[in-house]
N, C-alpha and C. Protein backbone atom coordinates (compact mmCIF):
# COMPACT_ATOMS: atom_id res chain seq x y z
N UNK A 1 31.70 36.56 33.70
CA UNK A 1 32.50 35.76 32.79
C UNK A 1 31.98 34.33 32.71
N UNK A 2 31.89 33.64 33.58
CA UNK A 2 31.22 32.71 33.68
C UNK A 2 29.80 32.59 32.82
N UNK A 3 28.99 33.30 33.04
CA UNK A 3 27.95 33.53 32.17
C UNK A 3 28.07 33.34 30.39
N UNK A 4 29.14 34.07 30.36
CA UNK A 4 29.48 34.53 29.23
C UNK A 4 30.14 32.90 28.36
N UNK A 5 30.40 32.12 29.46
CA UNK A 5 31.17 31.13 29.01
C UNK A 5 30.12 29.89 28.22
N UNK A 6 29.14 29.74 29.43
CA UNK A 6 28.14 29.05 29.39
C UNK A 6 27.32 28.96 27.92
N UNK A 7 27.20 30.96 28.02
CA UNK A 7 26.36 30.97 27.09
C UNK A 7 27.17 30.38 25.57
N UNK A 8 28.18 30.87 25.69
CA UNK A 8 29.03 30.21 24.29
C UNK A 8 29.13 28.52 24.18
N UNK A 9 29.05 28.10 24.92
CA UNK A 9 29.47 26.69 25.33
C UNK A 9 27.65 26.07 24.66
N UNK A 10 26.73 26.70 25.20
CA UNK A 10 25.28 26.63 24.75
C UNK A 10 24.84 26.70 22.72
N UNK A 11 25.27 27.81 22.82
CA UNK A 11 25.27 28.00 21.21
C UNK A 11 26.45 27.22 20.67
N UNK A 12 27.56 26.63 21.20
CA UNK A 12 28.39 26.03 19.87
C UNK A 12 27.54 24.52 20.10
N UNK A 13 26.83 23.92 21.10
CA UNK A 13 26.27 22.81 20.96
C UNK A 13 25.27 22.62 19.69
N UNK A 14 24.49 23.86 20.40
CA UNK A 14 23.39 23.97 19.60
C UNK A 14 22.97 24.05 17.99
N UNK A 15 24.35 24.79 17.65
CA UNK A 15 24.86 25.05 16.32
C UNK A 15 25.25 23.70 15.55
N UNK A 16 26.07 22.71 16.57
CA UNK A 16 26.30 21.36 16.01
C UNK A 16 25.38 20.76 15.62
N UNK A 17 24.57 20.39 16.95
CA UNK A 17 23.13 19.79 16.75
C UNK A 17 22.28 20.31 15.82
N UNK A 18 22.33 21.70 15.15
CA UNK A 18 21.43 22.04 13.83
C UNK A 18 22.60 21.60 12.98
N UNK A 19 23.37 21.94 12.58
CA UNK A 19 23.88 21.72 11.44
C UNK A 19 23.75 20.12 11.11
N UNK A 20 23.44 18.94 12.11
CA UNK A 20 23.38 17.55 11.53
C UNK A 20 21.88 17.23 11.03
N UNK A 21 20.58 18.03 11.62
CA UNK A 21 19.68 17.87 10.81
C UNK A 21 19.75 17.57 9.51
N UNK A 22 18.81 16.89 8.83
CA UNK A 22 18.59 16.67 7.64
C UNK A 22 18.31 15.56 7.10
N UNK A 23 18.51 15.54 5.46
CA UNK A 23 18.63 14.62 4.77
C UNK A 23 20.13 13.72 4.41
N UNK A 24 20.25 12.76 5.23
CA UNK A 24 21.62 12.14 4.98
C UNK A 24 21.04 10.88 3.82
N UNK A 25 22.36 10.40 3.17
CA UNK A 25 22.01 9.00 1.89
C UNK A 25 22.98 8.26 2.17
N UNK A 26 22.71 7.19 2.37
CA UNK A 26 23.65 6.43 2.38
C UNK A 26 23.94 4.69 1.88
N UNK A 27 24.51 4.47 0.59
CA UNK A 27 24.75 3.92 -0.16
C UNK A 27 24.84 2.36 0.20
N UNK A 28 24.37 1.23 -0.01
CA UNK A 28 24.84 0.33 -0.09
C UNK A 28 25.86 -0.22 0.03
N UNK A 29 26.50 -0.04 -1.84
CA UNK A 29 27.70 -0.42 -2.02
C UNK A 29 28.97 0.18 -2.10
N UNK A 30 29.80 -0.64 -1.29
CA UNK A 30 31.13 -0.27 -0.98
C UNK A 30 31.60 1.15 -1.52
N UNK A 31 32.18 1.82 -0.77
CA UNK A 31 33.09 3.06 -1.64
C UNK A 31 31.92 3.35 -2.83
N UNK A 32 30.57 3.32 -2.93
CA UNK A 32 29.52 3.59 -4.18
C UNK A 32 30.26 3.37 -5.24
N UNK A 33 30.88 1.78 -5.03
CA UNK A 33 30.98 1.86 -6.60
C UNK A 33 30.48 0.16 -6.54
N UNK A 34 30.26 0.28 -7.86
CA UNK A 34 29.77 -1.08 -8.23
C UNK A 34 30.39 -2.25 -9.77
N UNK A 35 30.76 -3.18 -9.04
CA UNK A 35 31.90 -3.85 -9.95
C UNK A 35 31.33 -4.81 -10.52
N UNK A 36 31.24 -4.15 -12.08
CA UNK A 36 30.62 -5.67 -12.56
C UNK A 36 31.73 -6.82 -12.80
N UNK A 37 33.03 -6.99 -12.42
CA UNK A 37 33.57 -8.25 -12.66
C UNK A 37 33.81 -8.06 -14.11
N UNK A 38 34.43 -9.44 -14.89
CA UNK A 38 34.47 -9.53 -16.04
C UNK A 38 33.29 -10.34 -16.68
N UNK A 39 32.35 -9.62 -17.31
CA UNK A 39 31.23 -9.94 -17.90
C UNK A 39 31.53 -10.42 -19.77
N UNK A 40 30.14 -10.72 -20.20
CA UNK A 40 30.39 -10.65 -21.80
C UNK A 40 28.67 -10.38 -22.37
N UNK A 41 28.75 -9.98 -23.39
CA UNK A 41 27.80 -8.94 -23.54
C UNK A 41 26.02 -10.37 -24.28
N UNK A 42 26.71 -11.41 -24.23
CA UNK A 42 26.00 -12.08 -24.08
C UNK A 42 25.11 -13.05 -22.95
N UNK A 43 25.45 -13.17 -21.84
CA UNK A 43 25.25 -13.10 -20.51
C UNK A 43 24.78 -12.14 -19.57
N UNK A 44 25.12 -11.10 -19.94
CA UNK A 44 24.75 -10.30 -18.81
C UNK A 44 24.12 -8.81 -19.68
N UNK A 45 22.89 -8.55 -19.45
CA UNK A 45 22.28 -7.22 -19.52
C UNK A 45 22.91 -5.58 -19.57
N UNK A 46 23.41 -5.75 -18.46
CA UNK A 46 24.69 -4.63 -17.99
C UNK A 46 23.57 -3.83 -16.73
N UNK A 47 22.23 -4.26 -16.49
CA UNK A 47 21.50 -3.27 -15.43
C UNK A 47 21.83 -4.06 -14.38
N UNK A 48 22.44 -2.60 -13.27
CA UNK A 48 22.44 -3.10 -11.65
C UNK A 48 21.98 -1.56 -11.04
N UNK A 49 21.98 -2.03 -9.70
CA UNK A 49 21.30 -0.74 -9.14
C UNK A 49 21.85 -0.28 -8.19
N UNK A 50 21.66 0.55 -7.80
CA UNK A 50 22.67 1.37 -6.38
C UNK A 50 21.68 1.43 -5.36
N UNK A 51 21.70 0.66 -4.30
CA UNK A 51 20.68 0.70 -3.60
C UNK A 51 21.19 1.93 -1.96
N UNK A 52 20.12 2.58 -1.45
CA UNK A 52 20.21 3.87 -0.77
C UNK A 52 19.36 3.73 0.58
N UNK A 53 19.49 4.38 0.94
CA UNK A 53 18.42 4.59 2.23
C UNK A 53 18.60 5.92 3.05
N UNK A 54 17.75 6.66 3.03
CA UNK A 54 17.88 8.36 3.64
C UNK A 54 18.22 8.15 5.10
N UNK A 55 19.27 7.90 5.68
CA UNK A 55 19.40 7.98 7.45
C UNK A 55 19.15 9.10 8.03
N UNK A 56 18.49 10.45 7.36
CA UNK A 56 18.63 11.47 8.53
C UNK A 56 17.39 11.77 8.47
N UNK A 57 16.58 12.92 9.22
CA UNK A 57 15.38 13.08 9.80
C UNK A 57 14.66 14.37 8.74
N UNK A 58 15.04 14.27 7.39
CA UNK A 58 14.46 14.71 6.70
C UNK A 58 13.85 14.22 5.48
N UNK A 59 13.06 14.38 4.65
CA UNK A 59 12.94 13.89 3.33
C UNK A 59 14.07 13.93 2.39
N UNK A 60 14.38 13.10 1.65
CA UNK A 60 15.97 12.90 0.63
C UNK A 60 14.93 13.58 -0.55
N UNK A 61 15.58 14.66 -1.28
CA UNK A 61 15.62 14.56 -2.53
C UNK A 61 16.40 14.72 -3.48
N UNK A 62 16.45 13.48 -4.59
CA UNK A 62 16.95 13.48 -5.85
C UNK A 62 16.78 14.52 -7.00
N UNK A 63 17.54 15.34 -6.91
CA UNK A 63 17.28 16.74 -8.01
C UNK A 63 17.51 16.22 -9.48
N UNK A 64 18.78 15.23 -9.36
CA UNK A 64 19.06 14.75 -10.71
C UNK A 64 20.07 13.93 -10.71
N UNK A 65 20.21 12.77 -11.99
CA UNK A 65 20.84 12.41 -11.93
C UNK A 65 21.79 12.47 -13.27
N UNK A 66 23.13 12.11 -13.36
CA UNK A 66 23.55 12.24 -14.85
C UNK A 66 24.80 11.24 -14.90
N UNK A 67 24.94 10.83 -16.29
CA UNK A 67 26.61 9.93 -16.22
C UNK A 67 26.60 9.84 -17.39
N UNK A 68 28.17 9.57 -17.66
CA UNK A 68 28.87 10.02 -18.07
C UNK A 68 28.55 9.13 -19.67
N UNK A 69 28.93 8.80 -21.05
CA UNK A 69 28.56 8.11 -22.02
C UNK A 69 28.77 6.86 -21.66
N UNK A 70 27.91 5.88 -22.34
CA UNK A 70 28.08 4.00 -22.42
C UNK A 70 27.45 4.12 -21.42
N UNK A 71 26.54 5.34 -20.78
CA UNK A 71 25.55 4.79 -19.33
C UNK A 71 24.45 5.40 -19.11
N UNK A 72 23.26 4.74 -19.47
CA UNK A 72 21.87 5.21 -19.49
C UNK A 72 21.46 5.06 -17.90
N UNK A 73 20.72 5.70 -17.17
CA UNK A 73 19.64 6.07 -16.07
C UNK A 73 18.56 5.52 -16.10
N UNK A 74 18.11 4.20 -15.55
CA UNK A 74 16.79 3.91 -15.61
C UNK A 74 16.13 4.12 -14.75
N UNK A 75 16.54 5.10 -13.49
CA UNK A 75 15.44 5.43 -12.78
C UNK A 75 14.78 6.64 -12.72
N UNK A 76 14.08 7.08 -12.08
CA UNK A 76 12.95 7.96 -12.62
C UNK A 76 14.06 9.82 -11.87
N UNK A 77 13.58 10.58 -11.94
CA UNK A 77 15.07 11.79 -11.88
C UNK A 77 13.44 12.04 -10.47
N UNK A 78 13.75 13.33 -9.92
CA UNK A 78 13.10 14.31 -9.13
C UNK A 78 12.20 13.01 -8.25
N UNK A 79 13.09 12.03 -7.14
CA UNK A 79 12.37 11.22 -6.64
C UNK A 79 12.88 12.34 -4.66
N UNK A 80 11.67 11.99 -4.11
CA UNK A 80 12.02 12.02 -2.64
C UNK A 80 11.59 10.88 -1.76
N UNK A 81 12.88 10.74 -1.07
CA UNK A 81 12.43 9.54 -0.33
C UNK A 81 12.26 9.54 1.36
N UNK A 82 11.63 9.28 2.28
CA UNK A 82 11.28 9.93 3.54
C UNK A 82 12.07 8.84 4.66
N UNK A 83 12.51 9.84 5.65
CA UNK A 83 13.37 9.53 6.18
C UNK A 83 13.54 7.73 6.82
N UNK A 84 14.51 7.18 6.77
CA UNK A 84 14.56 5.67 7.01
C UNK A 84 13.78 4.79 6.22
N UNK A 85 13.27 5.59 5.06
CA UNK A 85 12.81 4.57 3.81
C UNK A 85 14.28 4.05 2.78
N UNK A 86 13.90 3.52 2.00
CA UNK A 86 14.95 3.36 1.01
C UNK A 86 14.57 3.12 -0.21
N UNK A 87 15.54 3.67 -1.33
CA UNK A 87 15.17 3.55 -3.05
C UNK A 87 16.62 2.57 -4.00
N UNK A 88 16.24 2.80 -4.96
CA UNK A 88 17.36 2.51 -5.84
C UNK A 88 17.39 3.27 -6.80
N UNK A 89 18.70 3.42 -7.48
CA UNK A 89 19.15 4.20 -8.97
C UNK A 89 19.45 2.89 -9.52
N UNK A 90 18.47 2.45 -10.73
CA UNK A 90 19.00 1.62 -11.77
C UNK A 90 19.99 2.16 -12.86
N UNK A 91 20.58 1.61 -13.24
CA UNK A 91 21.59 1.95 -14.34
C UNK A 91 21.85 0.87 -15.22
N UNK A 92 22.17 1.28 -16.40
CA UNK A 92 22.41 -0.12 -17.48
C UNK A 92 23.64 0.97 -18.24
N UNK A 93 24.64 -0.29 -18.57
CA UNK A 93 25.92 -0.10 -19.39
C UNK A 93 25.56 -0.51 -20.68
N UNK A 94 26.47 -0.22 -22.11
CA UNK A 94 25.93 -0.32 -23.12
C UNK A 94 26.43 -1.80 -23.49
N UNK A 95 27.39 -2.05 -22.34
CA UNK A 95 27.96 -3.38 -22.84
C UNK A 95 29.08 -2.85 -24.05
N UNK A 96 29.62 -2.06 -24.19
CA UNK A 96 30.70 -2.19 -25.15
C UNK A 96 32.00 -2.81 -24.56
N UNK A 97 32.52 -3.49 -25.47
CA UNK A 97 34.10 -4.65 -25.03
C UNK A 97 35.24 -3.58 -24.72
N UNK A 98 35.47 -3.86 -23.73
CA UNK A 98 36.59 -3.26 -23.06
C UNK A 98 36.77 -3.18 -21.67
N UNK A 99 37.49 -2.16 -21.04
CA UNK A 99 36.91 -1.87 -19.17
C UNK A 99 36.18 -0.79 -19.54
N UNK A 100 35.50 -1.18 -18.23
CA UNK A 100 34.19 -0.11 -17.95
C UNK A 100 34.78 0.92 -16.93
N UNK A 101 34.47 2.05 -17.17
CA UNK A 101 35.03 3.15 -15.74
C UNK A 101 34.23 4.40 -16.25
N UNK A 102 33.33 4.25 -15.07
CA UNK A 102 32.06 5.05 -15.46
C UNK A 102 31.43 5.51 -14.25
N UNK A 103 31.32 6.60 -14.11
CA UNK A 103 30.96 7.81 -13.11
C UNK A 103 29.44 8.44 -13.67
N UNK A 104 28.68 7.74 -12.60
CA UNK A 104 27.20 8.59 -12.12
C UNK A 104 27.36 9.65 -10.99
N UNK A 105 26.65 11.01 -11.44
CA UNK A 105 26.72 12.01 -10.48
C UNK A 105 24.87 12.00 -10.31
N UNK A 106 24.82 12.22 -8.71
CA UNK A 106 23.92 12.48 -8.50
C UNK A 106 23.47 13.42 -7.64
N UNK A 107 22.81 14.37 -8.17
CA UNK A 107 22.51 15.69 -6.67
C UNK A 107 21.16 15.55 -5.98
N UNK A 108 21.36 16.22 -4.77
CA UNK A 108 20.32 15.96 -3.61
C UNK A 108 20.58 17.02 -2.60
N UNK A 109 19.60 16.82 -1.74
CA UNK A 109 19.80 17.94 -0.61
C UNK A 109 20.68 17.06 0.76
N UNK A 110 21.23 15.76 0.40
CA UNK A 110 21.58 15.23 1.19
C UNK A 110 22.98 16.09 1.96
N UNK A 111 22.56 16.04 3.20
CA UNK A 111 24.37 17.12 3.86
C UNK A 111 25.21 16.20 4.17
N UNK A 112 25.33 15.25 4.12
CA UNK A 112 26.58 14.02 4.40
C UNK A 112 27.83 14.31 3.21
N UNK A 113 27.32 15.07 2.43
CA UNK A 113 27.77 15.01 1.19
C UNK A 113 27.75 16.90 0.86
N UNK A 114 29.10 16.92 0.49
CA UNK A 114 29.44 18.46 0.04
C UNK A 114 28.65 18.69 -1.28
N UNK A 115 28.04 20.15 -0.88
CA UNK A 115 26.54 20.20 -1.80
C UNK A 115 25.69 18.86 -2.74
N UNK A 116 25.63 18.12 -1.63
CA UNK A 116 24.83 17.26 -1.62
C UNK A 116 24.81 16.37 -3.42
N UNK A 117 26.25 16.27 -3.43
CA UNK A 117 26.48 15.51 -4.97
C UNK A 117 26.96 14.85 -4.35
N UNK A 118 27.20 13.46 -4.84
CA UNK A 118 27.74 12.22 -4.77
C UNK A 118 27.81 11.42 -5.97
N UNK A 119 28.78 10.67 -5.76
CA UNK A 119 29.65 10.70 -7.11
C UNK A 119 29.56 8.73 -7.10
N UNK A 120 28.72 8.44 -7.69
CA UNK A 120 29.04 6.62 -8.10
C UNK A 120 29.28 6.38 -9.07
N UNK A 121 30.38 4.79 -9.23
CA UNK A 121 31.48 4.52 -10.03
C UNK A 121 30.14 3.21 -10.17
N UNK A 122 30.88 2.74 -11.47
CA UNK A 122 30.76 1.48 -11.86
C UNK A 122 32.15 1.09 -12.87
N UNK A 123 32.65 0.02 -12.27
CA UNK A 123 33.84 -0.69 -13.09
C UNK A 123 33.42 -2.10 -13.32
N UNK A 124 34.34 -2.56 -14.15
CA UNK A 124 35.05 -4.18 -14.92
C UNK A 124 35.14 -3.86 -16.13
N UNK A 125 35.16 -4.97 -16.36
CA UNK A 125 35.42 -5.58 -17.77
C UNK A 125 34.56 -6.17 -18.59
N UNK A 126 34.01 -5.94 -20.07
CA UNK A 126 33.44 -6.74 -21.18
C UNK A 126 34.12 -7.10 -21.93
N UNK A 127 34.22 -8.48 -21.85
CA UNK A 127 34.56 -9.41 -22.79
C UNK A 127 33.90 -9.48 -24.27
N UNK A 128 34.87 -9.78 -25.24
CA UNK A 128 34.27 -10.03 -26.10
C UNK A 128 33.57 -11.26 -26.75
């Protein structure tokens, strides 16, 4: 019995310790969202970036990225980034007057993250 205990006690470690391998991402900014404040479409561009860095012991890759209308992707899609390096997702708003509430999805093999999507916001306001 004893044996028997060990050995279970062996494999549920072991099982932990594999399952954290990998590719983890982990975001910059706050809660991944990014607040442009109250802007006006003469001042400000609308590009900011989500800056990242892969913390786990695998290569990160970016399968794709997508969002939602009023929000173009300026960074490049199918990027991998190696472990304890770091990248950015540029993004630009169209600047239309109103609040902004705008959701980038992005997939990866990252496991920090349930099937490896993660979900960034960008909010405020354009002034007119």
């Amino acid at each position: 019995m004893k044996n028997f205990t060990t050995l279970i006690t062996i494999l549920l470690f072991s099982s932990i310790g594999f399952a954290q391998r990998g590719a983890k991402i982990e975001f910059k900014a706050k809660n991944n969202t990014i607040d442009y404040g109250t802007i006006t479409k003469q001042n400000d561009n609308g590009i900011r970036s989500f800056e990242y860095t892969n913390t786990g012991d695998a290569p990160l890759i970016i399968y794709s990225i997508q969002s939602t209308t009023s929000c173009t992707i300026l960074s490049k899609q199918n990027e991998t980034v190696l472990p304890g390096k770091s990248s950015k997702i540029d993004i630009k708003y169209n600047m239309v007057p109103g609040p902004i509430r705008k959701t980038i999805t992005v997939e990866s093999n990252a496991i920090n993250y349930d099937e490896g999507r993660i979900a960034l916001k960008i909010k405020g306001e354009v002034g007119s």
